[in-house]
C-alpha atoms as a PDB file:
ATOM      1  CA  UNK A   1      22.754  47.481 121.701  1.00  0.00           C
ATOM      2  CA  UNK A   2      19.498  47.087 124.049  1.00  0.00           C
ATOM      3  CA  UNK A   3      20.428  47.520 127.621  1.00  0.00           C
ATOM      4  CA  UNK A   4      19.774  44.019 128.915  1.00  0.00           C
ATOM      5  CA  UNK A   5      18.776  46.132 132.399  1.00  0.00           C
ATOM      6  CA  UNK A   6      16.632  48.405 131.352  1.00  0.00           C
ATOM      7  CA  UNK A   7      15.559  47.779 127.736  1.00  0.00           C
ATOM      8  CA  UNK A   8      17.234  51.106 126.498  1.00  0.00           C
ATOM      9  CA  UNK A   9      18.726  51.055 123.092  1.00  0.00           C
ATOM     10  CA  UNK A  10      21.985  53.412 123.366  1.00  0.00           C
ATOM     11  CA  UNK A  11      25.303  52.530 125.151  1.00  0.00           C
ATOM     12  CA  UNK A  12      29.090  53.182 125.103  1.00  0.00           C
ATOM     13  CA  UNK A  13      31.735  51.091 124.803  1.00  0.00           C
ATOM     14  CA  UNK A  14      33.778  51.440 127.871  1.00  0.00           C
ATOM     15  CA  UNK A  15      36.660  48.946 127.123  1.00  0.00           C
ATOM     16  CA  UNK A  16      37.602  46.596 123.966  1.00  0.00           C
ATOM     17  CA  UNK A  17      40.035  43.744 124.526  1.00  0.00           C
ATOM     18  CA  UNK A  18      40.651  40.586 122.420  1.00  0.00           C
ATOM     19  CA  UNK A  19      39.566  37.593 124.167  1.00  0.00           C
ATOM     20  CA  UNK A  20      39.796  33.849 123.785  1.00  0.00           C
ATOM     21  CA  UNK A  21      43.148  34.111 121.529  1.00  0.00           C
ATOM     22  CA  UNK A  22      41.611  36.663 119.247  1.00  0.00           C
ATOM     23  CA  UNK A  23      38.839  34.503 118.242  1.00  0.00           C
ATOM     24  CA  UNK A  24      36.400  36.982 119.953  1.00  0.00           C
ATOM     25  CA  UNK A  25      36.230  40.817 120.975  1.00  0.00           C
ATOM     26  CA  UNK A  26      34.981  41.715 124.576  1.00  0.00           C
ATOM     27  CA  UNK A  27      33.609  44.893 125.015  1.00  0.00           C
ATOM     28  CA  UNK A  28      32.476  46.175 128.311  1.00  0.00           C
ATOM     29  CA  UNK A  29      29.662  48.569 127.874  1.00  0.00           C
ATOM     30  CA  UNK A  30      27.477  51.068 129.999  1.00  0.00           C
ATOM     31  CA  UNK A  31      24.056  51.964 129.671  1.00  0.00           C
ATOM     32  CA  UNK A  32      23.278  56.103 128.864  1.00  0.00           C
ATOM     33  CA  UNK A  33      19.933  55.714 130.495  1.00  0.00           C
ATOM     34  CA  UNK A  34      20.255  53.632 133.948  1.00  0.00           C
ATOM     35  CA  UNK A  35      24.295  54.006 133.518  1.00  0.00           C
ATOM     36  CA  UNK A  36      24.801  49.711 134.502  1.00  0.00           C
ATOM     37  CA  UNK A  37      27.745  48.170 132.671  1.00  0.00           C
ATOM     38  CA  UNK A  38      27.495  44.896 131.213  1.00  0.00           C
ATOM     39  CA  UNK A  39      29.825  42.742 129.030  1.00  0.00           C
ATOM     40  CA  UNK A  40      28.962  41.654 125.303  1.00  0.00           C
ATOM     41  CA  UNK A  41      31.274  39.224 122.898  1.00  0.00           C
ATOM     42  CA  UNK A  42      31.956  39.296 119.405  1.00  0.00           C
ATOM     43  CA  UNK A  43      33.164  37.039 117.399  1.00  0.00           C
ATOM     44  CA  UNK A  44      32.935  35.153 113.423  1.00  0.00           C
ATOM     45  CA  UNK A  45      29.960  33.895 113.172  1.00  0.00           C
ATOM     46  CA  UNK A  46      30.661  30.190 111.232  1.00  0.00           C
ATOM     47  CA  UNK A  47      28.331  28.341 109.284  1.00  0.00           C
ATOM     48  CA  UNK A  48      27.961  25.244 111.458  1.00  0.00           C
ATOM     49  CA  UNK A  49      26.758  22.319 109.779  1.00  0.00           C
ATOM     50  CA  UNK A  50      22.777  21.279 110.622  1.00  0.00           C
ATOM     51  CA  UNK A  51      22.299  18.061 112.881  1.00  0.00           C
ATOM     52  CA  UNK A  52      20.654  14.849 112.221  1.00  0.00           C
ATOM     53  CA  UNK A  53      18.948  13.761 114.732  1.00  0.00           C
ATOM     54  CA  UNK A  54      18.233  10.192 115.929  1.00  0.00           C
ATOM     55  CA  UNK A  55      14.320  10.476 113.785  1.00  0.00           C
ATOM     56  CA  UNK A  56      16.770  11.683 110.684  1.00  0.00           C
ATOM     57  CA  UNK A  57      14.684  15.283 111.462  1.00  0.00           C
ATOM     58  CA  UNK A  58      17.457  18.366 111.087  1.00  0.00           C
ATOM     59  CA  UNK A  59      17.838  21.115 113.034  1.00  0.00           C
ATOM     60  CA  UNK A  60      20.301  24.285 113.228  1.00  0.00           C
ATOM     61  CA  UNK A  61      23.738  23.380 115.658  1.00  0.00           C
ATOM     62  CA  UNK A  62      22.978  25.125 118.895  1.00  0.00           C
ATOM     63  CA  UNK A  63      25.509  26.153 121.200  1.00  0.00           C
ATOM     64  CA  UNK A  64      23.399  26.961 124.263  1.00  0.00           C
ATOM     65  CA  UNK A  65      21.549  23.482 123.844  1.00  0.00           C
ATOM     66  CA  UNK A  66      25.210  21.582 124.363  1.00  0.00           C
ATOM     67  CA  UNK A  67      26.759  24.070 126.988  1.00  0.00           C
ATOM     68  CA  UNK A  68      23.370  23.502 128.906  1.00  0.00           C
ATOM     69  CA  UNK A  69      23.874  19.580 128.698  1.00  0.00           C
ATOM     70  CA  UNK A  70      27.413  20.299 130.177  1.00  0.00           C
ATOM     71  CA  UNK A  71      26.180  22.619 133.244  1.00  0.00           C
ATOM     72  CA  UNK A  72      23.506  19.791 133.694  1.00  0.00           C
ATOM     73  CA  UNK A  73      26.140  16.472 133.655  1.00  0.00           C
ATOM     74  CA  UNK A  74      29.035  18.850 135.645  1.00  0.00           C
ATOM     75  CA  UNK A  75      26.230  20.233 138.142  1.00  0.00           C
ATOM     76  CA  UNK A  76      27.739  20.048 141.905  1.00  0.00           C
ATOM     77  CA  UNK A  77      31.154  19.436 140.398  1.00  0.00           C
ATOM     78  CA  UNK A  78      34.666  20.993 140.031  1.00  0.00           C
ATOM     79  CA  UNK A  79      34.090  22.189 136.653  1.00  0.00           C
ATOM     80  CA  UNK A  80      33.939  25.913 135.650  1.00  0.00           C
ATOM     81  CA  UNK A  81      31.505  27.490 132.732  1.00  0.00           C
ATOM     82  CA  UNK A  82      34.723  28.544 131.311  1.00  0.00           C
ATOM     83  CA  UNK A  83      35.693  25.313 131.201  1.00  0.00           C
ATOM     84  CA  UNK A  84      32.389  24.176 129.717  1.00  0.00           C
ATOM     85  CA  UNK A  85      32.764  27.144 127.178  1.00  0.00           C
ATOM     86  CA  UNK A  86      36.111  25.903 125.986  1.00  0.00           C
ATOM     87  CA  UNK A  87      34.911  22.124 125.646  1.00  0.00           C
ATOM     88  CA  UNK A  88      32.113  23.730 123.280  1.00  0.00           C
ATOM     89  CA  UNK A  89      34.275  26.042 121.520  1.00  0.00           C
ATOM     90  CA  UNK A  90      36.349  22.813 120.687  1.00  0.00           C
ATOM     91  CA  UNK A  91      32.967  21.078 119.459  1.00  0.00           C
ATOM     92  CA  UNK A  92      32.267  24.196 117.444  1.00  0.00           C
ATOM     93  CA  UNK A  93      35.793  24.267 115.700  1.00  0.00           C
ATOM     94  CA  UNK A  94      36.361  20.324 115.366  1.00  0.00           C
ATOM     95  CA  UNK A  95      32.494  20.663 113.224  1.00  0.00           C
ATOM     96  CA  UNK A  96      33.591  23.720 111.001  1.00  0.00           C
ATOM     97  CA  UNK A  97      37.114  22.698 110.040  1.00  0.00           C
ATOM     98  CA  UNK A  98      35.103  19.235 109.142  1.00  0.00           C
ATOM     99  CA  UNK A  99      33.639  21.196 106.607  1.00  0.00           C
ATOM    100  CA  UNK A 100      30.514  19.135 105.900  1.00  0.00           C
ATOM    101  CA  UNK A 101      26.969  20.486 105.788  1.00  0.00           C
ATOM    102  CA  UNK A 102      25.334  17.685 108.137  1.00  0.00           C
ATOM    103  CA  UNK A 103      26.466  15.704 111.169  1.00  0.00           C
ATOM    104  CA  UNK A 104      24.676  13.272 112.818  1.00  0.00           C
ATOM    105  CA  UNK A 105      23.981  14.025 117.032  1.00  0.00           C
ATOM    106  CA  UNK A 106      25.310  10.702 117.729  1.00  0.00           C
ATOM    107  CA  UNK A 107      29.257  12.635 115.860  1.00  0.00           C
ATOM    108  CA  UNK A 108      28.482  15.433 118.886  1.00  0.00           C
ATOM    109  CA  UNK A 109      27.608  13.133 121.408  1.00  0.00           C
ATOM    110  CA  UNK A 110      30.742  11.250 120.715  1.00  0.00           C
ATOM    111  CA  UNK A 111      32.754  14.139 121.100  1.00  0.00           C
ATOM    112  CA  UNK A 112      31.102  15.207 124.610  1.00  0.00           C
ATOM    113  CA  UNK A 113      31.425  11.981 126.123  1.00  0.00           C
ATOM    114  CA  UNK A 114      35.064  12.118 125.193  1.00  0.00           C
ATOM    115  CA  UNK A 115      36.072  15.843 126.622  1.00  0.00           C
ATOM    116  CA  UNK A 116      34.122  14.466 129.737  1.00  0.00           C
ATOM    117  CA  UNK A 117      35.738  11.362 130.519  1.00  0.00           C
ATOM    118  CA  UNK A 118      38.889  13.397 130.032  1.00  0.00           C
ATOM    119  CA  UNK A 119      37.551  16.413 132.385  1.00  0.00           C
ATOM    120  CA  UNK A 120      35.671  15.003 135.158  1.00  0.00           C
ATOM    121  CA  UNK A 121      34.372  11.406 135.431  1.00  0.00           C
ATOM    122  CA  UNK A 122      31.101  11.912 137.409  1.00  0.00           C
ATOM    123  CA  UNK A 123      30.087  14.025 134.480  1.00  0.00           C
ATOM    124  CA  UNK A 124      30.871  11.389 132.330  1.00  0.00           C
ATOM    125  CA  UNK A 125      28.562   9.187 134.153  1.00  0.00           C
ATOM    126  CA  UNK A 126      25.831  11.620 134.183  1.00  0.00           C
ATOM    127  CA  UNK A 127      25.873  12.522 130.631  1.00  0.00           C
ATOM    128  CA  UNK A 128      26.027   9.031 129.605  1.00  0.00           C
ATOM    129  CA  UNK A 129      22.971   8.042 131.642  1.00  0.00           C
ATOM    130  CA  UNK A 130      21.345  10.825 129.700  1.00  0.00           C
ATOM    131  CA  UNK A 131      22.529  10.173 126.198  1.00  0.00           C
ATOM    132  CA  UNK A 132      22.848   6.579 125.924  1.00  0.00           C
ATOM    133  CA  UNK A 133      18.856   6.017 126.874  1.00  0.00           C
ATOM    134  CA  UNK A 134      19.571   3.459 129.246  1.00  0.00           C
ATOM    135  CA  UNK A 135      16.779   0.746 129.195  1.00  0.00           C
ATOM    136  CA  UNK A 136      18.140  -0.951 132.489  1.00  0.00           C
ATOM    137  CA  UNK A 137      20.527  -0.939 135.583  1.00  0.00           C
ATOM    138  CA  UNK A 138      22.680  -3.316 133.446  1.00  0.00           C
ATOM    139  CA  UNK A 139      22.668  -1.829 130.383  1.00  0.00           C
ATOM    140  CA  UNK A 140      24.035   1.071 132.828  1.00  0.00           C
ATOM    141  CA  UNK A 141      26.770  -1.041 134.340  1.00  0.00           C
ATOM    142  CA  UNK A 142      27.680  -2.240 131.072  1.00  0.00           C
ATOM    143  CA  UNK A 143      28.849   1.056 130.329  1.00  0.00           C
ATOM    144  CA  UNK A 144      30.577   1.828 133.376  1.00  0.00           C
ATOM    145  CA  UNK A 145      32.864  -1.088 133.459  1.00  0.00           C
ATOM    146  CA  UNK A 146      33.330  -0.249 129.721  1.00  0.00           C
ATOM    147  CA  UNK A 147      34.619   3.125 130.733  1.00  0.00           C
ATOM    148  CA  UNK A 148      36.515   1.728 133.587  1.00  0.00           C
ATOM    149  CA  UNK A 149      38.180  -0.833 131.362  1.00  0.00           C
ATOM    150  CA  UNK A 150      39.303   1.837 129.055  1.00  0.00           C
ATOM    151  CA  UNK A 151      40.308   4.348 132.127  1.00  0.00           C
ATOM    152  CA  UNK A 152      42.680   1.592 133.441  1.00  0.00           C
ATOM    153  CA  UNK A 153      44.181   0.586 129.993  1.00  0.00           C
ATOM    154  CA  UNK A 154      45.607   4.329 129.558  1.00  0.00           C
END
C-alpha cells in the first residue's frame, strides 16, 4: 500500500481488528521508509446499484458524494463523522439488500432527509434547502411547517 505520507510503496501491518460488527477489517499500518502509521479499512466491496438522476443521466453510487452532503447539512452541529458514516452505511445496505440495478436520486434523497430529521433537525433544514431546489421563501416555509406538522404528530 502507498504511504499516503510519503508516496512509498512498502508497509507493515502493525495491528488487525474487526471493525464496524465485522463488516470491515482495520489495519493500522507503518511506513518502512518515513516509519508514520496510518489506518486503512477493508471491507466487501458490493455492487451498488447506478443512480438516475433528475435529467434520467446515470452515474456510479458514490459514497464520498453523500457523506460530503452530510458534513455540509450537519456543519457547526452536534453530529460526529462516525455518525455520518453509519447513516451512509445504512444508505449503502438499505440499496444492496434492495437488490435492483437502478435507483432514482430522489429513493436516496428520501432516505437522507429521513435519518436527518431523526438525527438532528437543523440538518434537516439545511439539506432540504439544498435538495428540494427551493424556488421561494414560501415554497421554503411550506416545507418547514410540513416537517413541523409531522414532528408534532409523533
Amino acid at each position: 500500500m502507498k504511504c499516503p505520507y510519503c508516496s512509498h510503496k512498502s508497509d507493515k501491518v502493525v495491528d488487525s481488528r474487526e471493525s464496524k460488527d465485522g463488516e470491515a477489517i482495520r489495519r493500522r499500518r507503518e511506513c518502512l521508509k518515513c516509519t508514520k502509521r496510518y489506518t486503512t479499512y477493508e471491507q466487501i466491496e458490493h455492487s451498488l446499484p447506478m443512480v438516475v438522476k433528475k435529467d434520467n443521466r446515470r452515474e456510479p453510487f458514490d459514497r464520498k458524494k453523500i457523506l460530503n452532503g452530510l458534513i455540509k447539512a450537519c456543519e457547526k452541529r452536534p453530529v460526529s463523522v462516525e455518525q455520518l458514516e453509519e447513516v451512509v452505511d445504512e444508505i449503502e445496505k438499505q440499496l444492496y439488500s434492495k437488490m435492483e440495478k437502478e435507483v432514482p436520486s430522489t429513493v436516496i434523497g428520501n432516505i437522507i432527509m429521513e435519518k436527518l430529521a431523526l438525527m438532528d433537525e437543523v440538518a434537516y433544514v439545511r439539506f432540504a434547502s439544498v435538495y428540494r431546489q427551493f424556488k421561494d421563501i414560501n415554497a421554503f416555509t411550506k416545507e418547514l411547517k410540513k416537517f413541523l406538522t409531522e414532528k408534532n404528530d409523533k
